[in-house]
Protein backbone atom coordinates (compact mmCIF):
# COMPACT_ATOMS: atom_id res chain seq x y z
CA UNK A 1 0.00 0.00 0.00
CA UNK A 2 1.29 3.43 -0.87
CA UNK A 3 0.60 6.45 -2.40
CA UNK A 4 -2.05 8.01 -0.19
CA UNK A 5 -3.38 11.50 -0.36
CA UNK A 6 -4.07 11.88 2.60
CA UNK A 7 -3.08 9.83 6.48
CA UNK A 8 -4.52 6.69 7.56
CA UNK A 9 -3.93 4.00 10.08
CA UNK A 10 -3.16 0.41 8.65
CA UNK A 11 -3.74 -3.32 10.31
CA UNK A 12 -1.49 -5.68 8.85
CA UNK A 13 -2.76 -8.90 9.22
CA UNK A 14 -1.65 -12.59 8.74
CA UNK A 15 -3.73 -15.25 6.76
CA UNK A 16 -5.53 -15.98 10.29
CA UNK A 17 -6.28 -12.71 10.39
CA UNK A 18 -4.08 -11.68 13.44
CA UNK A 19 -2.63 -8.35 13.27
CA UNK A 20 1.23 -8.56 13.21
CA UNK A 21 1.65 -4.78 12.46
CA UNK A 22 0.23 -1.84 13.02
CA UNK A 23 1.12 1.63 11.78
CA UNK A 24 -0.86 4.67 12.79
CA UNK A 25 -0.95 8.06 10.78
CA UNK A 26 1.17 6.61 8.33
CA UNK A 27 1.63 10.03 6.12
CA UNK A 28 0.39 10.74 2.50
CA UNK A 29 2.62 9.33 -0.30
CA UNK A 30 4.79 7.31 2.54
CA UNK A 31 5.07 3.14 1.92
CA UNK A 32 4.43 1.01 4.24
CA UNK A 33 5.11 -3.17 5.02
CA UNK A 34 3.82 -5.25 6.88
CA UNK A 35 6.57 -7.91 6.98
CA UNK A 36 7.07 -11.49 5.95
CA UNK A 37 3.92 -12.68 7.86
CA UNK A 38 1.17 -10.25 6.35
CA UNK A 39 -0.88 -10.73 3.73
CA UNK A 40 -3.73 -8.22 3.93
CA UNK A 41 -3.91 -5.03 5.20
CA UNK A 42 -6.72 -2.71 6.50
CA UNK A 43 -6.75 0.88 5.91
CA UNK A 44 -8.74 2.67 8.45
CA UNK A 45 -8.68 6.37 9.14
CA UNK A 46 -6.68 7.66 11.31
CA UNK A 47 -6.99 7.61 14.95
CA UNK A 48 -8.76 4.14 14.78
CA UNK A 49 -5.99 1.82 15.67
CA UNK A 50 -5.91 4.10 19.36
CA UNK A 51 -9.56 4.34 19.53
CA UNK A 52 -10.02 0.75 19.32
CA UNK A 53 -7.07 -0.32 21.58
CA UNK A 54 -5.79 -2.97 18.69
CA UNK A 55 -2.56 -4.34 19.70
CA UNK A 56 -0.28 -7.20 17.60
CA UNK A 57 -1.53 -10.55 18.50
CA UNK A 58 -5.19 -9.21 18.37
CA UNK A 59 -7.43 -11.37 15.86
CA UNK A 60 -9.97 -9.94 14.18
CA UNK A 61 -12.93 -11.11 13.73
CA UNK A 62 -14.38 -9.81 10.03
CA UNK A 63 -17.94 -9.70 8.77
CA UNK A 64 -18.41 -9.02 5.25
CA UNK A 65 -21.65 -6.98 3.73
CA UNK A 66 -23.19 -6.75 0.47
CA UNK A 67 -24.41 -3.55 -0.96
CA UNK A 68 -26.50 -2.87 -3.91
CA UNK A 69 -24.88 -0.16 -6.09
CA UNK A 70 -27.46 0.31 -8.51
CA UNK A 71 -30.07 0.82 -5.87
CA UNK A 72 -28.30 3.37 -3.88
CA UNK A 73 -27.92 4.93 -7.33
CA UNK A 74 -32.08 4.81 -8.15
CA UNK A 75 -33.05 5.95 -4.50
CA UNK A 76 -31.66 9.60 -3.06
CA UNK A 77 -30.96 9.51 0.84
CA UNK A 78 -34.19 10.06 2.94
CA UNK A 79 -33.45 14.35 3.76
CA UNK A 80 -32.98 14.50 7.08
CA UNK A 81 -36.16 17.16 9.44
């Protein structure tokens, strides 16, 4: 991962999905690795890795969620009173 515009926090996680990096406020246009062990990362903005207390050694536990594009696209967001 590289070539940000702007910061973000990344979770570098192994194929078990245990975090064996983390980098916070990693700068635009900086590189960052995750080492031999990684082989996914999560970009989060920044200020989430301290928020949520992650640590190396943490698993996480991921839930994945379908959206449909095309009906976001045919309905406008309910204006908020």
């Amino acid at each position: 991962m590289f070539f940000m515009r702007f910061a973000i926090d990344a979770l570098f996680v192994d194929e078990q999905r245990v975090v064996v990096r983390c980098v916070q406020s990693l700068r635009p246009w900086r590189i960052a690795v995750g080492g031999l062990r990684a082989r996914a990362v999560l970009e989060l903005p920044t200020g989430a890795i301290p928020r949520s207390e992650t640590r190396v050694g943490d698993a996480l536990d991921l839930e994945t969620h379908e959206i449909d594009i095309n009906a976001a696209r045919r309905e406008p967001p309910p204006h908020p009173r």
